[in-house]
Protein backbone atom coordinates (compact mmCIF):
# COMPACT_ATOMS: atom_id res chain seq x y z
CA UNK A 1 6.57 -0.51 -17.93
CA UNK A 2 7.21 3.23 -16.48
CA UNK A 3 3.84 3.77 -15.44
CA UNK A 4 3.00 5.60 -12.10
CA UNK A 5 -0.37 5.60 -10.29
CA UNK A 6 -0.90 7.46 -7.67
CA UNK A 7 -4.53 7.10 -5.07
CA UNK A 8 -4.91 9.62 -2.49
CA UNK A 9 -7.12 8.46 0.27
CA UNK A 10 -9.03 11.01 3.01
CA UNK A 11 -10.80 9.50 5.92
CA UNK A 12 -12.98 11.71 8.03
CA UNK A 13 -14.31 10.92 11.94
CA UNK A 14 -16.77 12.59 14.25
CA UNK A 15 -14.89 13.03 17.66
CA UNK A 16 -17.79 13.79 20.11
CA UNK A 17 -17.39 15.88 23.20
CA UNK A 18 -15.94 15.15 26.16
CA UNK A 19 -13.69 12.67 25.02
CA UNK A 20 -10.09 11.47 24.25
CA UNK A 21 -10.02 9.87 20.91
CA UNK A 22 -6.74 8.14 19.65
CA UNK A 23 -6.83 7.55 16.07
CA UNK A 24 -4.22 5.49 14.08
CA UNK A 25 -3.75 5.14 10.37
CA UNK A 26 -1.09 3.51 8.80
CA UNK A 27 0.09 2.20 5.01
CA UNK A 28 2.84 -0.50 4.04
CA UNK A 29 5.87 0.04 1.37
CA UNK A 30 6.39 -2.30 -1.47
CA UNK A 31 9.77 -2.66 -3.26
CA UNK A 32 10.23 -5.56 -5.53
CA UNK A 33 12.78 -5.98 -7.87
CA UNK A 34 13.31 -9.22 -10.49
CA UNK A 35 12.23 -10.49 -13.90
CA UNK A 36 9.49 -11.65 -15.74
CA UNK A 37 11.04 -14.67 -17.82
CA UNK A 38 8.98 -16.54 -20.46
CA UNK A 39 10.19 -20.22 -21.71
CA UNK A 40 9.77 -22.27 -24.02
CA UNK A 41 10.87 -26.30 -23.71
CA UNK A 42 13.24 -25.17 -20.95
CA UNK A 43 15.05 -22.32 -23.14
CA UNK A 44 14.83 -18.67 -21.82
CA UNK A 45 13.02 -16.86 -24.44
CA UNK A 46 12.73 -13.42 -23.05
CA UNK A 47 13.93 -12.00 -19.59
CA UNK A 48 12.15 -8.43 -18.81
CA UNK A 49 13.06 -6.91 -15.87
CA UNK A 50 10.93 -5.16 -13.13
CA UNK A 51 11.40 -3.09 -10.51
CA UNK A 52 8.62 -1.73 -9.01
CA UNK A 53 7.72 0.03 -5.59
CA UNK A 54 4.45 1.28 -3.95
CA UNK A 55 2.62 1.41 -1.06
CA UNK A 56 -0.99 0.21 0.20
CA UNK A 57 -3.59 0.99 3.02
CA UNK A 58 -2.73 -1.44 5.99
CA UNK A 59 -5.52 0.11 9.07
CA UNK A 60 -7.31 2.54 9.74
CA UNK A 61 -8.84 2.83 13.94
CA UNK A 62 -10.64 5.18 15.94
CA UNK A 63 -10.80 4.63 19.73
CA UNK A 64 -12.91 6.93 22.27
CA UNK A 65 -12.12 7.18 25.62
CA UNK A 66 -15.09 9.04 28.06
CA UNK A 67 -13.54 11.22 30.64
């Protein structure tokens, strides 16, 4: 519990000339919040909670339009 990660991601793209690239890049956010419960014959044993929040690489596109 407590632990950060943290990934840095770098993309690179060759845009030729004469043209009118769009490029889109995009990530999702991640919150979740609960417990972790552990049983034992249907009695709650231990109850831990979490609450954890990140985010992940959804896309990443390159399109070229030629004047």
């Amino acid at each position: 519990m407590g632990e950060t990660d943290t990934v840095e991601v770098s993309l690179t793209w060759t845009i030729e000339g004469r043209t009118k690239p769009s490029i889109e890049y995009g990530s999702s956010a991640v919150k979740t919040t609960g417990s972790i419960v552990k049983y034992n014959r249907e009695k709650l044993i231990k109850s831990t909670p979490v609450d954890a929040k990140y985010t992940y690489e959804e896309y990443s596109k390159k399109t070229v339009k030629q004047f």
